[in-house]
PDB file of N, CA and C in Angstrom:
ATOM      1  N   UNK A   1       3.026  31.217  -8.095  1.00  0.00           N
ATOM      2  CA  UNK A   1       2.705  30.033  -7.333  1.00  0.00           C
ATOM      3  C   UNK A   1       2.305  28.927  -8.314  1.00  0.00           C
ATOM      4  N   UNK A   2       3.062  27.848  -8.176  1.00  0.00           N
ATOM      5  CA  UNK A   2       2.131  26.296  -9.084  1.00  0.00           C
ATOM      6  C   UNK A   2       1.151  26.280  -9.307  1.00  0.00           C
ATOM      7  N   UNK A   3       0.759  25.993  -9.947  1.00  0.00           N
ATOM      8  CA  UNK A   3      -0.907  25.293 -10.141  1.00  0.00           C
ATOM      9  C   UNK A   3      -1.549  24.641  -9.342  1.00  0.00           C
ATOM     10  N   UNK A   4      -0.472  23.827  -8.933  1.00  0.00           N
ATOM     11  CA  UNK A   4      -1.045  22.363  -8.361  1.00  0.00           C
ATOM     12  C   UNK A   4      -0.906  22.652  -6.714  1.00  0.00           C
ATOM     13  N   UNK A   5      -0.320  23.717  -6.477  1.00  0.00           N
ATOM     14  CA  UNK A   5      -0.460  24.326  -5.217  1.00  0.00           C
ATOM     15  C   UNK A   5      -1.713  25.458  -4.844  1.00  0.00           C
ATOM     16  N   UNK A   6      -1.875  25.788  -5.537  1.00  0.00           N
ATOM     17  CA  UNK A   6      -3.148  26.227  -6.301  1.00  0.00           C
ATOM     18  C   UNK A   6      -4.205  25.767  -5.811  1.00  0.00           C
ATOM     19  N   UNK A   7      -4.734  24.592  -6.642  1.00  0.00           N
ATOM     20  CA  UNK A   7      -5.526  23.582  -7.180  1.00  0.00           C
ATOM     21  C   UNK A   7      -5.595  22.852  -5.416  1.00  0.00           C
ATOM     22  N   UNK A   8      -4.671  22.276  -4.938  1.00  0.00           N
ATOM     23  CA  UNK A   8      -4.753  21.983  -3.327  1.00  0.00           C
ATOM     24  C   UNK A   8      -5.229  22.641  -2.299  1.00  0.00           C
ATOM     25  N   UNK A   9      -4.959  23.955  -2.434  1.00  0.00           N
ATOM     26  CA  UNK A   9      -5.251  25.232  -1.512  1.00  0.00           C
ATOM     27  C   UNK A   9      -7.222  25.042  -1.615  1.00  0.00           C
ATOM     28  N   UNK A  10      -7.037  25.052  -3.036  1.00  0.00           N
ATOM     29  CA  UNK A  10      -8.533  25.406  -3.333  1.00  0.00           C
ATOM     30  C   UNK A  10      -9.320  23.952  -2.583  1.00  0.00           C
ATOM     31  N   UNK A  11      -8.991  22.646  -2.919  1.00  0.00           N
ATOM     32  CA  UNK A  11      -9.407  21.522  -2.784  1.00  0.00           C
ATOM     33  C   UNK A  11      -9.400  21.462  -0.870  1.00  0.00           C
ATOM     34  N   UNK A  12      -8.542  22.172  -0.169  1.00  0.00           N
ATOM     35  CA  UNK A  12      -8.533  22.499   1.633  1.00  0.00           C
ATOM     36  C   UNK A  12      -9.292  22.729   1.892  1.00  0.00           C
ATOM     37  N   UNK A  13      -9.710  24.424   1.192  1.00  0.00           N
ATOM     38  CA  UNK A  13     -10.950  25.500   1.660  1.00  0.00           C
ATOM     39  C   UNK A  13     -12.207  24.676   1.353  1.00  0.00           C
ATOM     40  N   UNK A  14     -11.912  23.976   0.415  1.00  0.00           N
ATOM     41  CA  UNK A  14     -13.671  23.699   0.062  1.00  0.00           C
ATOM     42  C   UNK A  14     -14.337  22.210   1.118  1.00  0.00           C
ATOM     43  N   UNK A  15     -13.363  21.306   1.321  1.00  0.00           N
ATOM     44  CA  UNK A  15     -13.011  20.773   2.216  1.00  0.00           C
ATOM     45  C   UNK A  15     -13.706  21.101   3.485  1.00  0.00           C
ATOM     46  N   UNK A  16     -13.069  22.186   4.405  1.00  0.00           N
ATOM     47  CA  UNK A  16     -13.611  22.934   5.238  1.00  0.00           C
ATOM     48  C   UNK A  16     -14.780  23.605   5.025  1.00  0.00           C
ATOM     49  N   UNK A  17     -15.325  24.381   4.053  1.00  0.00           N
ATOM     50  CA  UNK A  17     -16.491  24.717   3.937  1.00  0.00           C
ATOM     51  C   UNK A  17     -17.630  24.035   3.954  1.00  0.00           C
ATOM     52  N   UNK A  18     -17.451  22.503   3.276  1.00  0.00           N
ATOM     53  CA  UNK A  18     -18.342  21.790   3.054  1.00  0.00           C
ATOM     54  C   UNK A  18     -18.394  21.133   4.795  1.00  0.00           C
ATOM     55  N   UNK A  19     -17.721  21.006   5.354  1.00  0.00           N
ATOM     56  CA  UNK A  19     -18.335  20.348   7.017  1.00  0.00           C
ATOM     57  C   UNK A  19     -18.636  21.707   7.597  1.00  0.00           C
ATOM     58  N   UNK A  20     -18.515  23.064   7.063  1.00  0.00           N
ATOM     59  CA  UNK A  20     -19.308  23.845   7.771  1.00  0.00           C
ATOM     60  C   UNK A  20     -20.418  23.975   7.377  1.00  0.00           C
ATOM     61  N   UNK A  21     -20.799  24.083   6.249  1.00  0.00           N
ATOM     62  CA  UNK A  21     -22.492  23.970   5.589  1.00  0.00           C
ATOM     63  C   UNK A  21     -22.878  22.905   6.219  1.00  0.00           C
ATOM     64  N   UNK A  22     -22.205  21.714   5.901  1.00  0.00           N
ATOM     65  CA  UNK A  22     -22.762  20.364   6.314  1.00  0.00           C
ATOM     66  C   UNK A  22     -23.764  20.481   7.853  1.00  0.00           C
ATOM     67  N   UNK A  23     -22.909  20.590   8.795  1.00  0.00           N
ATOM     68  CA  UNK A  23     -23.111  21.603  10.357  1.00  0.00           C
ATOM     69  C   UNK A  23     -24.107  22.543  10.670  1.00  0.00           C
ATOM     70  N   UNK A  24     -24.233  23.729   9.730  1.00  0.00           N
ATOM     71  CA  UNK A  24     -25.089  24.555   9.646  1.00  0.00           C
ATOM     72  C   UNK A  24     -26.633  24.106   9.185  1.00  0.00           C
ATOM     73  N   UNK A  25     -26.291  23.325   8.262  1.00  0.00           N
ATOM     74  CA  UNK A  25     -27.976  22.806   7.522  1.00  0.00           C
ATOM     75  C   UNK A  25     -28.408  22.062   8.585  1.00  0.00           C
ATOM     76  N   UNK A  26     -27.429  20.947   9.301  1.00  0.00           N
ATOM     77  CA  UNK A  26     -28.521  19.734  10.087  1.00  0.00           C
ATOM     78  C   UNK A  26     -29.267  21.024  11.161  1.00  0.00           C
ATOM     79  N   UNK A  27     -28.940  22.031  11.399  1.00  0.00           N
ATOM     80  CA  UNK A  27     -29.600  22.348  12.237  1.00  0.00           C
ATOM     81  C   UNK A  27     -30.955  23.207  11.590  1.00  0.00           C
ATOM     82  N   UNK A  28     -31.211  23.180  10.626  1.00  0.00           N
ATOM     83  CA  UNK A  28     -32.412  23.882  10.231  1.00  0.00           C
ATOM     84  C   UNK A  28     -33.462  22.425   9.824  1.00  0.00           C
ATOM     85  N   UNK A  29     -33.012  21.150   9.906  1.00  0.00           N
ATOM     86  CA  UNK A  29     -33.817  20.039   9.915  1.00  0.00           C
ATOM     87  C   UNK A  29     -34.556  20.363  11.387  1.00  0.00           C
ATOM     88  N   UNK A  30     -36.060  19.874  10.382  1.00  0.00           N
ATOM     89  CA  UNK A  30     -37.604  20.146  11.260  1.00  0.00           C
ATOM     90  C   UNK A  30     -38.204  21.642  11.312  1.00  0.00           C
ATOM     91  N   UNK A  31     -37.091  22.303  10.971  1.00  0.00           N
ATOM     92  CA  UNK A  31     -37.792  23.983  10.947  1.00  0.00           C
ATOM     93  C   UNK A  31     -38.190  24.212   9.801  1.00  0.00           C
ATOM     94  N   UNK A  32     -39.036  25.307   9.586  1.00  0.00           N
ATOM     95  CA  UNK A  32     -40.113  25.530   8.491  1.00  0.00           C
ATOM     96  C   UNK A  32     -39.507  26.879   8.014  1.00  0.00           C
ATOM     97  N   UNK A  33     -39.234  26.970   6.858  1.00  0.00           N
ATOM     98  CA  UNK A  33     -38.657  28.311   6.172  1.00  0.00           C
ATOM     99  C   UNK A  33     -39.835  28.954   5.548  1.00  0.00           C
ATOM    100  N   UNK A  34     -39.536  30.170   4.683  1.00  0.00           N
ATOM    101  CA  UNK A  34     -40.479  30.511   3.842  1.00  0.00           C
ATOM    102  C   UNK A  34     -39.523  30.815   2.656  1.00  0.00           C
ATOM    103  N   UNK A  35     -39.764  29.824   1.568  1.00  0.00           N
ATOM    104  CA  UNK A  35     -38.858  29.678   0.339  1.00  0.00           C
ATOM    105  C   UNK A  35     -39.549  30.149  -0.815  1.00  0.00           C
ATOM    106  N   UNK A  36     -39.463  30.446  -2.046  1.00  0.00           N
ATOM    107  CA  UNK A  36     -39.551  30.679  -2.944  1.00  0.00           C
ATOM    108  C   UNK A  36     -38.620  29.776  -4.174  1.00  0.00           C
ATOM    109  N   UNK A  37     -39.605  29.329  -4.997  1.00  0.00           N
ATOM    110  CA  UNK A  37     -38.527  28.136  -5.935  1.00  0.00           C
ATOM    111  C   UNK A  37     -39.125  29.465  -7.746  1.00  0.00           C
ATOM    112  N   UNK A  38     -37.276  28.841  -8.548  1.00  0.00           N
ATOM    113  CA  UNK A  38     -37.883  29.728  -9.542  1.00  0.00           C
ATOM    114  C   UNK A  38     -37.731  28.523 -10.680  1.00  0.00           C
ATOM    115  N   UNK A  39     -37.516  27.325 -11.111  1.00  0.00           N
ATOM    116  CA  UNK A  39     -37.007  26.483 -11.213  1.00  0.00           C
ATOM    117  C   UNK A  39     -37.728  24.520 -11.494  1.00  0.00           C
ATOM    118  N   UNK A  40     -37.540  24.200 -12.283  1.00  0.00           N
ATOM    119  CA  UNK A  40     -37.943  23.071 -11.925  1.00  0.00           C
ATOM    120  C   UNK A  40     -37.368  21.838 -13.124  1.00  0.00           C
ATOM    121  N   UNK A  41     -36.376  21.103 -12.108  1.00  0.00           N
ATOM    122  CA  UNK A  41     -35.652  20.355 -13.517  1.00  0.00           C
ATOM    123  C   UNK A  41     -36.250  18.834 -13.050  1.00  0.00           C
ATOM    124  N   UNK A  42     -35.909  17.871 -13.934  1.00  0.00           N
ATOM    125  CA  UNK A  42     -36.772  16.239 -13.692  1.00  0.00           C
ATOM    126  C   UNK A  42     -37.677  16.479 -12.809  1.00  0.00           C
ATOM    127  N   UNK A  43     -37.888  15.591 -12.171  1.00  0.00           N
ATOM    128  CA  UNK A  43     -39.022  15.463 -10.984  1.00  0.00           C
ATOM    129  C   UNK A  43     -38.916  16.189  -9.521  1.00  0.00           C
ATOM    130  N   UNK A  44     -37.663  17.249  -9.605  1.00  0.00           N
ATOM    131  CA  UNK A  44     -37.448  18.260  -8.436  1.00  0.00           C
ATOM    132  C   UNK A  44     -38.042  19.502  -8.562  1.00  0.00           C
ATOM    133  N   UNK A  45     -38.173  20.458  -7.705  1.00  0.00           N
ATOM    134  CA  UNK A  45     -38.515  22.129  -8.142  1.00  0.00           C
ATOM    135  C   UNK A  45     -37.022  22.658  -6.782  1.00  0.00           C
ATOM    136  N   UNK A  46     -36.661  23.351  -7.452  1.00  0.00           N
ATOM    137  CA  UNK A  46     -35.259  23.959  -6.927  1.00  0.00           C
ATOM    138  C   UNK A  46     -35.894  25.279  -6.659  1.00  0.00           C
ATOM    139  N   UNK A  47     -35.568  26.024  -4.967  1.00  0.00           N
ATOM    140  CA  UNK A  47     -35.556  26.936  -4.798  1.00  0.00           C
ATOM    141  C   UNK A  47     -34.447  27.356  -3.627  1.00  0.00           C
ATOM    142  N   UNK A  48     -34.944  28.677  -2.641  1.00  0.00           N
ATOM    143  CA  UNK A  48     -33.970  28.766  -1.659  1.00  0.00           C
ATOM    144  C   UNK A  48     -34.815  29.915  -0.512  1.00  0.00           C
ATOM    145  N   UNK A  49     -34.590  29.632   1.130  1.00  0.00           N
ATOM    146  CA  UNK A  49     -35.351  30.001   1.754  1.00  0.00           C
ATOM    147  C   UNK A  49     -35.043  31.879   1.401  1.00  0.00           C
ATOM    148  N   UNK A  50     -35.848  32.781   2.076  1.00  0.00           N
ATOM    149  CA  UNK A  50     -35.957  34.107   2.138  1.00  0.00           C
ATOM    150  C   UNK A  50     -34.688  35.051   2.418  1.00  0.00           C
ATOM    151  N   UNK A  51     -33.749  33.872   3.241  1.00  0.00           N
ATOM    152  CA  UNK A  51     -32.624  34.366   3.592  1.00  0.00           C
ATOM    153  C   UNK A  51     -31.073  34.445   2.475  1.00  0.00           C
ATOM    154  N   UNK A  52     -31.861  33.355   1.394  1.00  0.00           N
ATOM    155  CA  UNK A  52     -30.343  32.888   0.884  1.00  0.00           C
ATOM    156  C   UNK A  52     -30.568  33.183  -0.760  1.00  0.00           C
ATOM    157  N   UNK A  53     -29.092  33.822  -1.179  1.00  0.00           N
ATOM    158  CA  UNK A  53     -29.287  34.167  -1.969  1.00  0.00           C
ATOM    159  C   UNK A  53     -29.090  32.997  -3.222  1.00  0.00           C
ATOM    160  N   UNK A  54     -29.561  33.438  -4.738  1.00  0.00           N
ATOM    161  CA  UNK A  54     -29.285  32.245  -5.605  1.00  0.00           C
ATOM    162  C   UNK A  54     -27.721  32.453  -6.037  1.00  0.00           C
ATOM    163  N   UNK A  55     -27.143  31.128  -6.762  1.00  0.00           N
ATOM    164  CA  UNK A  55     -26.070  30.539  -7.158  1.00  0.00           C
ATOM    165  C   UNK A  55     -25.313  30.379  -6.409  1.00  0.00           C
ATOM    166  N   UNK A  56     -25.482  31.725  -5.012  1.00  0.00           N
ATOM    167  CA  UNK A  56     -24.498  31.100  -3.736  1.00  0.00           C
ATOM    168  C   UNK A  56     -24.530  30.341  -2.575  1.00  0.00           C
ATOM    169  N   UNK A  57     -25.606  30.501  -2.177  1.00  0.00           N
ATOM    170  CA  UNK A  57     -26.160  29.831  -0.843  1.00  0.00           C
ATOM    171  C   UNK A  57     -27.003  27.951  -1.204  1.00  0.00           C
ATOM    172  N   UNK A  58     -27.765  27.784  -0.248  1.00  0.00           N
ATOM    173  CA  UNK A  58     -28.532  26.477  -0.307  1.00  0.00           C
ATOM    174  C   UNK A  58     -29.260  26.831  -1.787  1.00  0.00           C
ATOM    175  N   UNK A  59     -29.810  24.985  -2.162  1.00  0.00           N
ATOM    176  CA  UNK A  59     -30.916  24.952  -2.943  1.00  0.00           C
ATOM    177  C   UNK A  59     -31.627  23.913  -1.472  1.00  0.00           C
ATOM    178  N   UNK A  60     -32.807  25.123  -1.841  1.00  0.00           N
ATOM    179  CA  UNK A  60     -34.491  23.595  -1.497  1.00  0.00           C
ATOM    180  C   UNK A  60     -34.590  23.252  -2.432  1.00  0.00           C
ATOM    181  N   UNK A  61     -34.674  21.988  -1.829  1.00  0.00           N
ATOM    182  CA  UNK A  61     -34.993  21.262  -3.408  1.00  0.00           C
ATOM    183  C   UNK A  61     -36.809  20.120  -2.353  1.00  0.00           C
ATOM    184  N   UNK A  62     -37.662  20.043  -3.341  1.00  0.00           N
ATOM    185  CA  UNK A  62     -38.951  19.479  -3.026  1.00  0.00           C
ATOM    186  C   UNK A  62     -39.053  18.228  -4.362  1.00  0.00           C
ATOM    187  N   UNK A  63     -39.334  16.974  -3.768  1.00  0.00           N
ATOM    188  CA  UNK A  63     -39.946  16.421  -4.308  1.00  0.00           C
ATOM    189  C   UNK A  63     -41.472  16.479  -5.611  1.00  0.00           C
ATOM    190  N   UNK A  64     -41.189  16.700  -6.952  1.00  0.00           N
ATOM    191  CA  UNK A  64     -42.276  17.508  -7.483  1.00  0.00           C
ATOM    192  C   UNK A  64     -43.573  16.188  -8.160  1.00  0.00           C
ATOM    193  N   UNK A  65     -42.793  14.875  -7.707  1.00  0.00           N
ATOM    194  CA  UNK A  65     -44.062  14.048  -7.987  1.00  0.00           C
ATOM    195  C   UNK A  65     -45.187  13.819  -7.234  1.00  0.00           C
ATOM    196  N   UNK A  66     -44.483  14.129  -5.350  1.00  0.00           N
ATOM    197  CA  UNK A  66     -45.098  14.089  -4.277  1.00  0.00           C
ATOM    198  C   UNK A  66     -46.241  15.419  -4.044  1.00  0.00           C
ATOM    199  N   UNK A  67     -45.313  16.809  -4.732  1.00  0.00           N
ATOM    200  CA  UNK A  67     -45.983  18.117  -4.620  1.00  0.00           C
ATOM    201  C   UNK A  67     -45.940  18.860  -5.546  1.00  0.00           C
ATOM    202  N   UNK A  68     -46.364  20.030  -5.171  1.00  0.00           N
ATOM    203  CA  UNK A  68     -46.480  21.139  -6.444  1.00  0.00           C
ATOM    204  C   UNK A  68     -46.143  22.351  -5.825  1.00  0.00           C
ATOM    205  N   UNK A  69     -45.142  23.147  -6.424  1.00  0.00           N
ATOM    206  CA  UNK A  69     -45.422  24.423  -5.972  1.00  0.00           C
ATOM    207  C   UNK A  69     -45.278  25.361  -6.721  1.00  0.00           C
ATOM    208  N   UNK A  70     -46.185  26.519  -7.459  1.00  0.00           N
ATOM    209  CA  UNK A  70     -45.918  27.317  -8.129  1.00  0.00           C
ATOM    210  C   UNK A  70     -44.482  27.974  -8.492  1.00  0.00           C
ATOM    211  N   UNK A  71     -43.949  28.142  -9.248  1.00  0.00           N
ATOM    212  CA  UNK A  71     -42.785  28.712  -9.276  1.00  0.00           C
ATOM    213  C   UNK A  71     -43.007  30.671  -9.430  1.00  0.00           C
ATOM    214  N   UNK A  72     -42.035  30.939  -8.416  1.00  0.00           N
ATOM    215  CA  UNK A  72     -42.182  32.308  -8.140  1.00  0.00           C
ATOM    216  C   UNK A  72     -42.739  32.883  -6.824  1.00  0.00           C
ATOM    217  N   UNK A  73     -43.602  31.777  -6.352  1.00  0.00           N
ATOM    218  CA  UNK A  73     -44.237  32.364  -4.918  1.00  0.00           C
ATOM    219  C   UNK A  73     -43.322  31.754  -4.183  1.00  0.00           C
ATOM    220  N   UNK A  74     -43.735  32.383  -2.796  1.00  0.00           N
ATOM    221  CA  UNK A  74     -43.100  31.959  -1.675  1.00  0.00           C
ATOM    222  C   UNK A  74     -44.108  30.765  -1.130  1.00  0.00           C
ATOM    223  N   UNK A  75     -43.123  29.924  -0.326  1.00  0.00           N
ATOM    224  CA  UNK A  75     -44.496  28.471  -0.046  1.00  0.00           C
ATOM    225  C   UNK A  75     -43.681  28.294   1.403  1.00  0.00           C
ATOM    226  N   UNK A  76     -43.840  28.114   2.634  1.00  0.00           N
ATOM    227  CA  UNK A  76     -43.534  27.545   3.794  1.00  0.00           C
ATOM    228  C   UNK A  76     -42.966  26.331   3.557  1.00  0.00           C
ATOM    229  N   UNK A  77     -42.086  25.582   3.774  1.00  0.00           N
ATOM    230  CA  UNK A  77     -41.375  24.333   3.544  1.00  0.00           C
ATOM    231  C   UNK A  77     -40.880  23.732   4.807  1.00  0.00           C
ATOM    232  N   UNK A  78     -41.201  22.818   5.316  1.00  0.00           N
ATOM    233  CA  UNK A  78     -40.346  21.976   6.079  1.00  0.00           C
ATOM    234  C   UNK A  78     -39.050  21.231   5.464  1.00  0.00           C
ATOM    235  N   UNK A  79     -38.305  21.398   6.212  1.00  0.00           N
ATOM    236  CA  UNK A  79     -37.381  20.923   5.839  1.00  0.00           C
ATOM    237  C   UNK A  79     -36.803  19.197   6.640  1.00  0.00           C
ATOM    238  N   UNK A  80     -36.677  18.410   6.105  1.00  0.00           N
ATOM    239  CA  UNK A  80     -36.787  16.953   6.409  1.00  0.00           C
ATOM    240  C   UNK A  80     -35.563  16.374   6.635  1.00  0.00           C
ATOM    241  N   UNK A  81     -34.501  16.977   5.650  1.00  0.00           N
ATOM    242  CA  UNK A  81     -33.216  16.090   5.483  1.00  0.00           C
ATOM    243  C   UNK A  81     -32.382  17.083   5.121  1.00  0.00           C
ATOM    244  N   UNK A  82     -30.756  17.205   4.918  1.00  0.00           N
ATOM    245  CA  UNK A  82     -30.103  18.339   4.772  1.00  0.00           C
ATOM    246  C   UNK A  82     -28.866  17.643   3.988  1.00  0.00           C
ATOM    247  N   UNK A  83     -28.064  18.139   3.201  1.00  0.00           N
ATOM    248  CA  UNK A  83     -26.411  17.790   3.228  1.00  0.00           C
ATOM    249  C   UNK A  83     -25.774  18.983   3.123  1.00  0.00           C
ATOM    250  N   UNK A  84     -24.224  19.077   2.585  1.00  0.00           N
ATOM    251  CA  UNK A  84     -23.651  19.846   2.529  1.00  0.00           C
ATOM    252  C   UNK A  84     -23.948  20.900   1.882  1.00  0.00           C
ATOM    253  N   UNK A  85     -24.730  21.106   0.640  1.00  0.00           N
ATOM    254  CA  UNK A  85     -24.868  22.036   0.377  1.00  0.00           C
ATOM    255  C   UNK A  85     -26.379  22.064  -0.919  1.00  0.00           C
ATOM    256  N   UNK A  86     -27.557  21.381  -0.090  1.00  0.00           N
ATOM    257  CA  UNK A  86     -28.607  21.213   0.159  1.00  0.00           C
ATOM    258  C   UNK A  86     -29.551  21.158   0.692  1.00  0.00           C
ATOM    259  N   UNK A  87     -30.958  21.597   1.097  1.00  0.00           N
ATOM    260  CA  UNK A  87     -31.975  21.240   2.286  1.00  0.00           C
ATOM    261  C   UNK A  87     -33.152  20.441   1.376  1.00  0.00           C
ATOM    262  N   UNK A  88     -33.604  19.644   1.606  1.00  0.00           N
ATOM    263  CA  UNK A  88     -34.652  18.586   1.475  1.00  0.00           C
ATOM    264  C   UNK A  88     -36.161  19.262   1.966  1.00  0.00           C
ATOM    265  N   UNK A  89     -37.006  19.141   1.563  1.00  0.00           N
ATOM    266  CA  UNK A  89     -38.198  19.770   2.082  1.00  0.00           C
ATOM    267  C   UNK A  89     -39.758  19.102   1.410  1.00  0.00           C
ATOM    268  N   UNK A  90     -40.993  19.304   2.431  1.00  0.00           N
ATOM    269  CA  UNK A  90     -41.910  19.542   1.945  1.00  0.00           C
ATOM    270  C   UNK A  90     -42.628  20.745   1.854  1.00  0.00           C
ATOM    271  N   UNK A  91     -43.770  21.154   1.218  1.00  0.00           N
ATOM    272  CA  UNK A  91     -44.922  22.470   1.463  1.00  0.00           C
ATOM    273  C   UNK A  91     -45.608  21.815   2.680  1.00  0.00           C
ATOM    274  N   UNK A  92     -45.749  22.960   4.011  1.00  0.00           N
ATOM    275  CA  UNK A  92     -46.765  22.847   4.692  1.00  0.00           C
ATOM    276  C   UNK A  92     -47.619  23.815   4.795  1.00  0.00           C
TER     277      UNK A  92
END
């Protein structure tokens, strides 16, 4: 098979995946997870709720000038805002 048929196929699926994440996240806006972050690059701390695993699923990502959260524990997070393949959050 081409490359470039390939390379399209791949550019479809991801396409589609991304308005299904997209879909899936708005609906966890306002609900409160219990996340764990291991992580913390510029002024973010990157983690992911109890359910999702790392490199494949969501990052929480928290504002880290606004908050703090230990890295390694689990912290309750609201979640505020969402995209395709992100959730937005604070510690409550």
């Amino acid at each position: 098979m081409p490359e470039d048929v390939k390379e399209q196929r791949v550019s479809e699926i991801m396409e589609i995946q991304s308005q299904i994440s997209f879909e899936l996240n708005q609906e966890k806006v306002g609900k409160t997870f219990k996340c764990i972050f291991d992580r913390k690059e510029g002024n973010y701390f990157f983690g992911r709720t109890e359910f999702d695993s790392p490199d494949v699923d969501n990052d929480v990502i928290i504002d880290a000038i606004k908050h703090y959260v230990q890295l390694g524990q689990f912290v309750n997070v609201k979640i505020n805002s969402a995209g395709d393949f992100d959730l937005n959050g604070e510690p409550v």
